[in-house]
C-alpha atoms as a PDB file:
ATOM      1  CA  UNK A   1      22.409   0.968   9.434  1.00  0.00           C
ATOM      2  CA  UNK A   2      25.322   1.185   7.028  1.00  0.00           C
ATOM      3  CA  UNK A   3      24.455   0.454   3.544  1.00  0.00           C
ATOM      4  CA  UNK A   4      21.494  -1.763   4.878  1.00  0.00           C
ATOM      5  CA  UNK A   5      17.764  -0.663   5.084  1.00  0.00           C
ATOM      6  CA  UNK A   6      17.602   3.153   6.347  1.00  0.00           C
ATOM      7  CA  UNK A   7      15.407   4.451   8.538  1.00  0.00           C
ATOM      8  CA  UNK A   8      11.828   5.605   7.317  1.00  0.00           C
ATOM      9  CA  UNK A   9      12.304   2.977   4.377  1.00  0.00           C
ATOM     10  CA  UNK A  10      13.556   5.372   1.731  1.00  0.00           C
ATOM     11  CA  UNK A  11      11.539   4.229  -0.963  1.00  0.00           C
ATOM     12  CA  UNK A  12       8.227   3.847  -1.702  1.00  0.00           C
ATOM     13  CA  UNK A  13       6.329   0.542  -1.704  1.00  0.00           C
ATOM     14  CA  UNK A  14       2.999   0.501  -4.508  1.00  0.00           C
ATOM     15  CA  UNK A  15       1.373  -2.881  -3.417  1.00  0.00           C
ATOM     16  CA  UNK A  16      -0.850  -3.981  -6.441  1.00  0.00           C
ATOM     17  CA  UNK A  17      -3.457  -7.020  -5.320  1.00  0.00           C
ATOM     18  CA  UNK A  18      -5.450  -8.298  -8.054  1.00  0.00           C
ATOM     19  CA  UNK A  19      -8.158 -10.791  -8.974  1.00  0.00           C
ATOM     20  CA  UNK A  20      -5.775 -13.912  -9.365  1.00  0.00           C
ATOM     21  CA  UNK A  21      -2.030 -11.963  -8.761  1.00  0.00           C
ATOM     22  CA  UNK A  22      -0.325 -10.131  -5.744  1.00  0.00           C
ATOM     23  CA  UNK A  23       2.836  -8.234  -7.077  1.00  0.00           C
ATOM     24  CA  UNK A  24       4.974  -5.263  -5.205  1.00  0.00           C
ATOM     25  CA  UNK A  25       6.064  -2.991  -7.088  1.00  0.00           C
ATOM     26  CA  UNK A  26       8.762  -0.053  -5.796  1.00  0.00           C
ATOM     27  CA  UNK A  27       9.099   3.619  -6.369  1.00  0.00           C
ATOM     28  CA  UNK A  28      10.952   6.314  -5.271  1.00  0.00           C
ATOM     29  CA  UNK A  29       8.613   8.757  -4.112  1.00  0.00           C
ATOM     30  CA  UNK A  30       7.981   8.287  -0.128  1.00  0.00           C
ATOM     31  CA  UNK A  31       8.076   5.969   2.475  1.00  0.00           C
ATOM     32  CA  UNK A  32       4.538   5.680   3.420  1.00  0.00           C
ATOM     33  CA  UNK A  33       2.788   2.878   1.813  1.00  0.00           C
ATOM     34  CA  UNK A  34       0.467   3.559  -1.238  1.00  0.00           C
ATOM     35  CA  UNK A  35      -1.988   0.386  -1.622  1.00  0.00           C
ATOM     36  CA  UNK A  36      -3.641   1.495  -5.027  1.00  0.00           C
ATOM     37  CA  UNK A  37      -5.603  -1.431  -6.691  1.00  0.00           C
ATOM     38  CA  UNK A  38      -8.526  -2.846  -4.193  1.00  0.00           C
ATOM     39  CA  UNK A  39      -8.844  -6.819  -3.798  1.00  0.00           C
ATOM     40  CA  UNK A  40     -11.610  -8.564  -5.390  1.00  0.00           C
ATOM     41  CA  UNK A  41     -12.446 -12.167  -4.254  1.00  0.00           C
ATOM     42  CA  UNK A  42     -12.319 -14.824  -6.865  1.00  0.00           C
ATOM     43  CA  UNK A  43     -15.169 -16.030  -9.272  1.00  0.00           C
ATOM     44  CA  UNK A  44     -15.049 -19.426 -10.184  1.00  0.00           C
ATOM     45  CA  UNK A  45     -14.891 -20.248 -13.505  1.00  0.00           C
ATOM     46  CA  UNK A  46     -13.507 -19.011 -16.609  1.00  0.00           C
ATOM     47  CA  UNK A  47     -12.315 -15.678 -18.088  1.00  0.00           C
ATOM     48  CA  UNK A  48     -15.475 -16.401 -20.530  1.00  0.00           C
ATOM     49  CA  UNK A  49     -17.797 -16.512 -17.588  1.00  0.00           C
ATOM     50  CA  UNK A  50     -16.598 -13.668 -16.018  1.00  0.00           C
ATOM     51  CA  UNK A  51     -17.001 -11.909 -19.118  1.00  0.00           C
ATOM     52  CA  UNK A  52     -20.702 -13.242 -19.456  1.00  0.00           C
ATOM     53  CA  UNK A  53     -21.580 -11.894 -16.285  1.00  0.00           C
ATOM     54  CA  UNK A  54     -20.066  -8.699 -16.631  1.00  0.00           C
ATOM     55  CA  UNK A  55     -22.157  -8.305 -20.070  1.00  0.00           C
ATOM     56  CA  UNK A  56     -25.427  -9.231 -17.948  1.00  0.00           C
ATOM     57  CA  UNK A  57     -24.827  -6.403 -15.792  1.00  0.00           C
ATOM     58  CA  UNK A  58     -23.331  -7.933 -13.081  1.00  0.00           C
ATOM     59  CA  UNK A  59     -21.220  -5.330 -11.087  1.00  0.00           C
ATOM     60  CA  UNK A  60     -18.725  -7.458  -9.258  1.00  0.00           C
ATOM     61  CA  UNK A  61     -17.766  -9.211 -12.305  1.00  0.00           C
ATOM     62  CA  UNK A  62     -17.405  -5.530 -14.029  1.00  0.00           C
ATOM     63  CA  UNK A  63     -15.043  -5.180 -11.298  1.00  0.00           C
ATOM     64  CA  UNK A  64     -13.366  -8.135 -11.209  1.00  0.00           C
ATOM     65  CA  UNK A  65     -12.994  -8.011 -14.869  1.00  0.00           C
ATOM     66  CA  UNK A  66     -11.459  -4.740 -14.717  1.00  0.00           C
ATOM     67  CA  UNK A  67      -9.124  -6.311 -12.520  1.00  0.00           C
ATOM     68  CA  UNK A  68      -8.705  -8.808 -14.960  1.00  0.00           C
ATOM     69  CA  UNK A  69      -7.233  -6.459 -17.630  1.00  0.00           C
ATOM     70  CA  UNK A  70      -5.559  -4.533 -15.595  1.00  0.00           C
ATOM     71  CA  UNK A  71      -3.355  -7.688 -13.972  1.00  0.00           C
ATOM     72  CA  UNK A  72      -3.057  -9.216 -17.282  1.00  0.00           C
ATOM     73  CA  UNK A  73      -4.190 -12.879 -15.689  1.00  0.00           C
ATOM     74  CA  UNK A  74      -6.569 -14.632 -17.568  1.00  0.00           C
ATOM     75  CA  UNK A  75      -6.592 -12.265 -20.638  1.00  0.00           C
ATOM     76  CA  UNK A  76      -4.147 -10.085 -22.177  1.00  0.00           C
ATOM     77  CA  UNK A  77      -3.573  -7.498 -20.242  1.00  0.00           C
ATOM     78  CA  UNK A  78      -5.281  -4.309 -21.513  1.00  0.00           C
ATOM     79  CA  UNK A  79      -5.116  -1.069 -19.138  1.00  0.00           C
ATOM     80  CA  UNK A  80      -7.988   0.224 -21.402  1.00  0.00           C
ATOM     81  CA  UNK A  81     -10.042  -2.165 -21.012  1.00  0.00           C
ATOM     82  CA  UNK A  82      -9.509  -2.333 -17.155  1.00  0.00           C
ATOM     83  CA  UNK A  83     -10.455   1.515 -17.338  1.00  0.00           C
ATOM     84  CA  UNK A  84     -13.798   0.878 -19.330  1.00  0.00           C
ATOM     85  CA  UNK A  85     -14.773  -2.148 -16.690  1.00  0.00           C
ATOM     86  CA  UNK A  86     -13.758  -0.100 -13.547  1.00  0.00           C
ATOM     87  CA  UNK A  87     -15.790   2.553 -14.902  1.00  0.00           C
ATOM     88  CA  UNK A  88     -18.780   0.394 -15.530  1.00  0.00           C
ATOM     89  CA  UNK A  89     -19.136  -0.605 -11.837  1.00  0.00           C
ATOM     90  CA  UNK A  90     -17.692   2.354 -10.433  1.00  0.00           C
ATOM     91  CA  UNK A  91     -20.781   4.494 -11.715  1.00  0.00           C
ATOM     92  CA  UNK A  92     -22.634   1.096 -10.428  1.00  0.00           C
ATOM     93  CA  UNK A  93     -21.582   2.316  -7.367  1.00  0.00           C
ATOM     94  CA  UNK A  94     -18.753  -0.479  -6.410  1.00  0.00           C
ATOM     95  CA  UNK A  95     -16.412   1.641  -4.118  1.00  0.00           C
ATOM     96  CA  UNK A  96     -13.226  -0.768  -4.735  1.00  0.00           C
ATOM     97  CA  UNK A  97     -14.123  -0.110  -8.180  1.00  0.00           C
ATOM     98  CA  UNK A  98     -14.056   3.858  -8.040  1.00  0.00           C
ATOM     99  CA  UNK A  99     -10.869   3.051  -5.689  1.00  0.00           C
ATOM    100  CA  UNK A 100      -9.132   1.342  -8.767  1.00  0.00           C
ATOM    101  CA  UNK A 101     -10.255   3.529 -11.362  1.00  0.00           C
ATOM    102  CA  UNK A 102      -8.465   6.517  -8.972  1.00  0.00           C
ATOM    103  CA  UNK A 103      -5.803   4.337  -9.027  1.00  0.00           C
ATOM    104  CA  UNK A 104      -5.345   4.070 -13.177  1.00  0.00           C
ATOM    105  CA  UNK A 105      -5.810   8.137 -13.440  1.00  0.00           C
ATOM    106  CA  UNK A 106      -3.119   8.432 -10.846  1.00  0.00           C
ATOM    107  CA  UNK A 107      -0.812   6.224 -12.611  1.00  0.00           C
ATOM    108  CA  UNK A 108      -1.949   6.884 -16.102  1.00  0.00           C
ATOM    109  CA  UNK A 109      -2.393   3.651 -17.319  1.00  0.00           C
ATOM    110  CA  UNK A 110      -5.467   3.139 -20.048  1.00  0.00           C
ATOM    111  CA  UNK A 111      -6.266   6.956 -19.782  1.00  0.00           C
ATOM    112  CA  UNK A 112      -3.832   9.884 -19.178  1.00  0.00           C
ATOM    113  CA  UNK A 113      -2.528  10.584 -16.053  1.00  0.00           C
ATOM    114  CA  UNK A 114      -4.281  12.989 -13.411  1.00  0.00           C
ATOM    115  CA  UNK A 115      -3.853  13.640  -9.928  1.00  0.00           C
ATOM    116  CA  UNK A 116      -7.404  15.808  -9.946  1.00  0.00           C
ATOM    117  CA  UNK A 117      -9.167  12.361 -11.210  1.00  0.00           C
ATOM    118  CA  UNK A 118      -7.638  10.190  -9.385  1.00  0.00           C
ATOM    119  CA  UNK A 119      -8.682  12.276  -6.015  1.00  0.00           C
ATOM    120  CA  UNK A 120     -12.284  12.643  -7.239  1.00  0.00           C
ATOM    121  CA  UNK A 121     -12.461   8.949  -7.681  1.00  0.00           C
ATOM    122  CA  UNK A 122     -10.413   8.127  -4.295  1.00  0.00           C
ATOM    123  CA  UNK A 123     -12.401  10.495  -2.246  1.00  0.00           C
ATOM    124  CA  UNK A 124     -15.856   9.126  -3.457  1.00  0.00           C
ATOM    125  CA  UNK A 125     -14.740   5.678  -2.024  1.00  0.00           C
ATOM    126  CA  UNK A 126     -13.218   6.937   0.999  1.00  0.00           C
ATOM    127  CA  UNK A 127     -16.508   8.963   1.704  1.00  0.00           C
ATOM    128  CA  UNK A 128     -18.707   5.260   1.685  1.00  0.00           C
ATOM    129  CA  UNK A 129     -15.903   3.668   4.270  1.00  0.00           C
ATOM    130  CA  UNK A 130     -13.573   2.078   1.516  1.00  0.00           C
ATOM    131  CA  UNK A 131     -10.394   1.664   3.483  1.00  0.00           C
ATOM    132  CA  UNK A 132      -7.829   1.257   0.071  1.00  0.00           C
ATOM    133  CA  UNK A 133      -9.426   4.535  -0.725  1.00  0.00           C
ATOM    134  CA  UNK A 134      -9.250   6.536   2.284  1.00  0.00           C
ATOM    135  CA  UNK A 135      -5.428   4.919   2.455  1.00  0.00           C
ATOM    136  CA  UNK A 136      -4.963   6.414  -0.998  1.00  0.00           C
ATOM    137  CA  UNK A 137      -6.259   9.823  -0.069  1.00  0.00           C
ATOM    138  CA  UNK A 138      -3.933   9.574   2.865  1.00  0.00           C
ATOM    139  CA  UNK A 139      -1.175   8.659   0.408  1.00  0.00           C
ATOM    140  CA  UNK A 140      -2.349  12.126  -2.036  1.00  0.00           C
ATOM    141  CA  UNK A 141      -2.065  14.557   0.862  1.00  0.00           C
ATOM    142  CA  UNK A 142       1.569  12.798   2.455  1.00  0.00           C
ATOM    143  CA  UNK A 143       2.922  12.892  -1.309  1.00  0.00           C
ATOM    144  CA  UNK A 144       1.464  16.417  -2.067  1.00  0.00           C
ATOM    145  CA  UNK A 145      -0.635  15.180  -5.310  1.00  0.00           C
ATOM    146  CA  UNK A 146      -3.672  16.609  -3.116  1.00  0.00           C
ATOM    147  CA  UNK A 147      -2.919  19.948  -3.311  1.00  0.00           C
ATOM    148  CA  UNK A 148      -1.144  19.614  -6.539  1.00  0.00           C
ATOM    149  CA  UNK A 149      -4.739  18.233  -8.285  1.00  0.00           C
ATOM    150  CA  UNK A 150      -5.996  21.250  -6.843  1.00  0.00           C
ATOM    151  CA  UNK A 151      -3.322  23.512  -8.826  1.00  0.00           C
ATOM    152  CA  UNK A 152      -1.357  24.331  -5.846  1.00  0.00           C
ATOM    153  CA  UNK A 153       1.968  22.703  -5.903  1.00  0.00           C
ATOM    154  CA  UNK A 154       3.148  19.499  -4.623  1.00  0.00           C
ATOM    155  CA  UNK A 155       2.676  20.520  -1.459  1.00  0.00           C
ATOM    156  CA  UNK A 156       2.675  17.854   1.113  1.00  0.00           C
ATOM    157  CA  UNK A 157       0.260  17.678   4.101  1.00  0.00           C
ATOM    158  CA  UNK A 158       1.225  15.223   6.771  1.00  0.00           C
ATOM    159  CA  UNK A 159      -1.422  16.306   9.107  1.00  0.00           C
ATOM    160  CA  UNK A 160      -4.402  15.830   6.748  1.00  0.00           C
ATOM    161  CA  UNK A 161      -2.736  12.732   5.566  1.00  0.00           C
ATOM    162  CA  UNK A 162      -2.772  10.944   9.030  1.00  0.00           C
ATOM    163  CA  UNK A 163      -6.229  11.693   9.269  1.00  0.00           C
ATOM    164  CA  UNK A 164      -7.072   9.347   6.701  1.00  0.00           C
ATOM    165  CA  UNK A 165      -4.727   6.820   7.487  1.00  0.00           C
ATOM    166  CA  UNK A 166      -6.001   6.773  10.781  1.00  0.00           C
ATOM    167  CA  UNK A 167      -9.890   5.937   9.363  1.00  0.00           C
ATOM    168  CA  UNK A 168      -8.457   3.000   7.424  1.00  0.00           C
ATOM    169  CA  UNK A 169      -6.088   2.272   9.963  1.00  0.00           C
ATOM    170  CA  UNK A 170      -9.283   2.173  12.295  1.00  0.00           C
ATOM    171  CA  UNK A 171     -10.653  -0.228   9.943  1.00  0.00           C
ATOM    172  CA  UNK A 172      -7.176  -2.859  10.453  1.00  0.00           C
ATOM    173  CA  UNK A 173      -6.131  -2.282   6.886  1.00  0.00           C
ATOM    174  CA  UNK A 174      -1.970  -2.618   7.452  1.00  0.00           C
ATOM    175  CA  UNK A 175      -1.332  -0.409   4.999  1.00  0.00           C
ATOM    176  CA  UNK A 176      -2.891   2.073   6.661  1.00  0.00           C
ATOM    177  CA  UNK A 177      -1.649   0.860   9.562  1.00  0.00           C
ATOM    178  CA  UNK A 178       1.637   1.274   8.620  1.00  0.00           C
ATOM    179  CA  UNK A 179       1.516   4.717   6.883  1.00  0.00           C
ATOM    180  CA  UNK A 180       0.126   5.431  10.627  1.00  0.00           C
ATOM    181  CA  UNK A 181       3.254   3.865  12.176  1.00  0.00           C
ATOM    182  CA  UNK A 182       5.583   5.989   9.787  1.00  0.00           C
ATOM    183  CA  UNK A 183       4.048   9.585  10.435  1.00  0.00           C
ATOM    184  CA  UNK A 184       5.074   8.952  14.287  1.00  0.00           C
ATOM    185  CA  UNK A 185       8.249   7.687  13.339  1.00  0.00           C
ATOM    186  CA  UNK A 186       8.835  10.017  11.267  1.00  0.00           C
ATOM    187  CA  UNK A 187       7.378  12.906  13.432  1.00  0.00           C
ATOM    188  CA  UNK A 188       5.584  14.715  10.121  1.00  0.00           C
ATOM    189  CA  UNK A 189       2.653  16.446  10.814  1.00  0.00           C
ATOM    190  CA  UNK A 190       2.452  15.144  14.889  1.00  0.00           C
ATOM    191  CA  UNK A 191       4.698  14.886  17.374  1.00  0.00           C
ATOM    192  CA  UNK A 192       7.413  12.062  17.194  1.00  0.00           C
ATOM    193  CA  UNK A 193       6.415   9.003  19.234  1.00  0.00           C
ATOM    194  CA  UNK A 194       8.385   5.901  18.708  1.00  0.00           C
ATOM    195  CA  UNK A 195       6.159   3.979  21.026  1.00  0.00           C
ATOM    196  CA  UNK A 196       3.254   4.854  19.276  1.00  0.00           C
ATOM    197  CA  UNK A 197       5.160   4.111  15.752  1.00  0.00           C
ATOM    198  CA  UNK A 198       6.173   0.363  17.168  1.00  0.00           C
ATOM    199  CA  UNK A 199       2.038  -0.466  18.211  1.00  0.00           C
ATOM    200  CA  UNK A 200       0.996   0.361  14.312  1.00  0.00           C
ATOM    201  CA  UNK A 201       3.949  -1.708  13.110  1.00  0.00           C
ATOM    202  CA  UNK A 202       3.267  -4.536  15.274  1.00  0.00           C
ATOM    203  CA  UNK A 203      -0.214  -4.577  13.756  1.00  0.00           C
ATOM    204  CA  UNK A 204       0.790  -4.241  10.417  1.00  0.00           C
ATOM    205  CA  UNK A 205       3.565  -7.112  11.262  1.00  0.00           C
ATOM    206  CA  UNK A 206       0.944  -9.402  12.210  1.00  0.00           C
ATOM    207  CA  UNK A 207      -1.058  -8.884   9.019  1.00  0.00           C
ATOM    208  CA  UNK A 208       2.374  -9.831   7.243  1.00  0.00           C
ATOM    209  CA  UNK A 209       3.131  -6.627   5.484  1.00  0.00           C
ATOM    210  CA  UNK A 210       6.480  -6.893   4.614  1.00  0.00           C
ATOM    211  CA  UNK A 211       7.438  -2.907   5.096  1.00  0.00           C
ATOM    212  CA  UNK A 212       6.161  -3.710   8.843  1.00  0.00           C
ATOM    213  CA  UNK A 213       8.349  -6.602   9.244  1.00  0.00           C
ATOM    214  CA  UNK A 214      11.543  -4.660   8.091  1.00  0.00           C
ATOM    215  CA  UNK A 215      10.644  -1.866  10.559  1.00  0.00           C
ATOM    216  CA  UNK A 216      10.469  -3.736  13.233  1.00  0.00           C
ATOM    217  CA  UNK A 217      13.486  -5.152  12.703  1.00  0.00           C
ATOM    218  CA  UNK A 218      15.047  -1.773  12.331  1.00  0.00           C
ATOM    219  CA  UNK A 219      13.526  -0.465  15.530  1.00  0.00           C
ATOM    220  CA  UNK A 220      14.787  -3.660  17.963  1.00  0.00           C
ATOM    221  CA  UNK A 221      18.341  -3.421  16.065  1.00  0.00           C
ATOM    222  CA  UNK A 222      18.883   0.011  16.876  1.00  0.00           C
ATOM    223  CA  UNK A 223      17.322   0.044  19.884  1.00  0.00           C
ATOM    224  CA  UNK A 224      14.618   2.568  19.400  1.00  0.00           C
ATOM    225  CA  UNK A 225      11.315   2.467  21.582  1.00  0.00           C
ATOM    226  CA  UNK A 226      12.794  -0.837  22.776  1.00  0.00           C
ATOM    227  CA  UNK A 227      15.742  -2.212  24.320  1.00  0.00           C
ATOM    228  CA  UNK A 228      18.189  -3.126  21.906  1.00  0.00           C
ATOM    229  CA  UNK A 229      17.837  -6.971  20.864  1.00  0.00           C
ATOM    230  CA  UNK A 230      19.479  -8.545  17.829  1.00  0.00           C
ATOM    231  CA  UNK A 231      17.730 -11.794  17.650  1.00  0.00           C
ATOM    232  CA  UNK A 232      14.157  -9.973  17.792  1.00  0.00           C
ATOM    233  CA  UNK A 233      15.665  -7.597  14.585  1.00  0.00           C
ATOM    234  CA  UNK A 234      16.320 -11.271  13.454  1.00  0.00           C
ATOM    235  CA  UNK A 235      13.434 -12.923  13.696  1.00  0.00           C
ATOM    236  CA  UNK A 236      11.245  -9.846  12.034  1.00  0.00           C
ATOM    237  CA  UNK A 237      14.155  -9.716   9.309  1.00  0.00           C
ATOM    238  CA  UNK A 238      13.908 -13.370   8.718  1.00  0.00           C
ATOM    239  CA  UNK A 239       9.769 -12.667   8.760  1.00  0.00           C
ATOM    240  CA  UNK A 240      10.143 -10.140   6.059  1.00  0.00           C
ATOM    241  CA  UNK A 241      12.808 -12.262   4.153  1.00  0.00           C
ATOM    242  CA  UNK A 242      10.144 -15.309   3.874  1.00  0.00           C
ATOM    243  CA  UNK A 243       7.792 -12.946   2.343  1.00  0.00           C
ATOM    244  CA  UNK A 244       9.884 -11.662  -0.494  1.00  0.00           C
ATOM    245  CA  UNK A 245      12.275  -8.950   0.545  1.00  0.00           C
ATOM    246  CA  UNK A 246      15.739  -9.184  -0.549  1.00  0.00           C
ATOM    247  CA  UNK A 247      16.969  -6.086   1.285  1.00  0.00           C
ATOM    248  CA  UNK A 248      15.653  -8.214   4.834  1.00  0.00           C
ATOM    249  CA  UNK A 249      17.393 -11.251   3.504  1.00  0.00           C
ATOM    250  CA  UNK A 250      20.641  -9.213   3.097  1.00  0.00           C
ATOM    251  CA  UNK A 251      20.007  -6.994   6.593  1.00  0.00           C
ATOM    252  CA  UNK A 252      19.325 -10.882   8.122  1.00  0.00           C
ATOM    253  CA  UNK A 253      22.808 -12.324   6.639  1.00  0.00           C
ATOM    254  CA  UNK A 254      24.658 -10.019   7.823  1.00  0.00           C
ATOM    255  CA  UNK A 255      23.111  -9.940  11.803  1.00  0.00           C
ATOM    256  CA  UNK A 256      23.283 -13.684  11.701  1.00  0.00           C
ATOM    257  CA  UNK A 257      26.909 -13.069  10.721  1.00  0.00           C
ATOM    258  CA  UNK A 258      27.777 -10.614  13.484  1.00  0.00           C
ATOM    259  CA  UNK A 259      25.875 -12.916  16.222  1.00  0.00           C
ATOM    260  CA  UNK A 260      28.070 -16.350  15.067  1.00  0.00           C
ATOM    261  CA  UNK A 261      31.329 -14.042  15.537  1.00  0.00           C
ATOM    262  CA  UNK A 262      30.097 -13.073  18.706  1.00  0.00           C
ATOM    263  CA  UNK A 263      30.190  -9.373  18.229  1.00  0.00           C
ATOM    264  CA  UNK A 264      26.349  -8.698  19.169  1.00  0.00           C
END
């Protein structure tokens, strides 16, 4: 594609969704999707009554009150704080919690970093169903953090890590879905299929995940797994363009550019 968006998506997409915030964040470590941070569905009221009910016990507001620090909405934001709330529910038992608090080890924020805590914690929420979690163990073994928390190496295991993806993917978490989409694309740890690469993309497209959008676009540009058509690449260019992506707004411009001249 030139100097527009690569194949595989060569960077690596950390999509953070919090109590009150979604943000994207990019890194350069891989191009399967790492969806750390779990949503939490809103309590009404204040940040005082959140806190109240955290105080009383109440595990969802522990959790949503970790989320609360660690967003910064409502309350300064405080990554140890978030820690000390996440760990509050997550030895309540709250899986998105013990998803999260995998989530701060792994990143180091509010305690130090560690890729052995933050797979004890993502594996205890992937064990009870938590699809974030089993994502996020997908994510360890792609990355090689997996075997590196177990003092290996970073030593990366595709094969292991579509397994998990697959279990959330089963679950229609697009994340998941997508990481699912990029191990056939890619070919790592299966066999390349392109066909069965575009079916996960189109279901993360149609949960609106950006990354999906941009693949798609990619795939019907170029002409892989389907015929070659520049106003589908368009319209899932201009999809991923509504939803935030500069690099689809740019891809988009310049398509919509080549089609006016005539030279698609």
């Amino acid at each position: 594609m030139g100097g527009r968006i690569g194949v595989g998506l060569q960077f690596h997409t950390l999509v953070v969704t919090t109590l009150l915030l979604a943000s994207v964040a990019s890194f350069g470590a891989s191009s399967c999707l790492n969806a750390a941070f779990d949503n939490a569905p809103q309590t009404p009221g204040s940040f005082a009554d959140l806190n109240r009910k955290a105080e009383q016990g109440d595990i969802t507001a522990e959790f949503q009150l970790g989320i609360a620090y660690a967003s910064g909405v409502g309350t300064s934001q405080d990554y140890v704080e978030a820690v000390r709330w996440y760990r509050k529910a997550a030895n309540g038992g709250h899986s998105g919690a013990k998803n999260n608090l995998g989530a701060m080890y792994g990143k180091g924020l509010g305690v130090p970093q560690s890729d052995a805590e933050a797979m004890n914690w993502y594996l205890q929420a992937a064990s009870e169903g938590h699809p974030a979690a089993q994502n996020n163990v997908g994510f360890m073994y792609a990355s090689g953090r997996a075997a590196l928390a177990r003092g290996k190496g970073l030593l990366p295991d595709p094969e292991e890590a579509l397994k998990w993806y697959q279990k959330a993917a089963a679950k229609g978490y697009a994340p998941a879905e997508f990481n699912v989409g990029m191990i056939y694309f890619e070919g790592a740890g299966t066999t390349q299929n392109l066909n069965k690469a575009l079916k996960w993309f189109h279901k993360a497209a149609t949960q609106h995940l950006v990354a999906a959008e941009i693949q798609l676009g990619y795939l019907y540009e170029h002409g892989r797994a389907v015929a070659q058509d520049y106003e589908e690449a368009a319209k899932w260019y201009h999809a991923a363009a509504e939803h935030g992506s500069i690099e689809a707004r740019q891809t988009l411009g310049a398509i919509n550019a080549s089609l006016q001249r005539g030279q698609h």
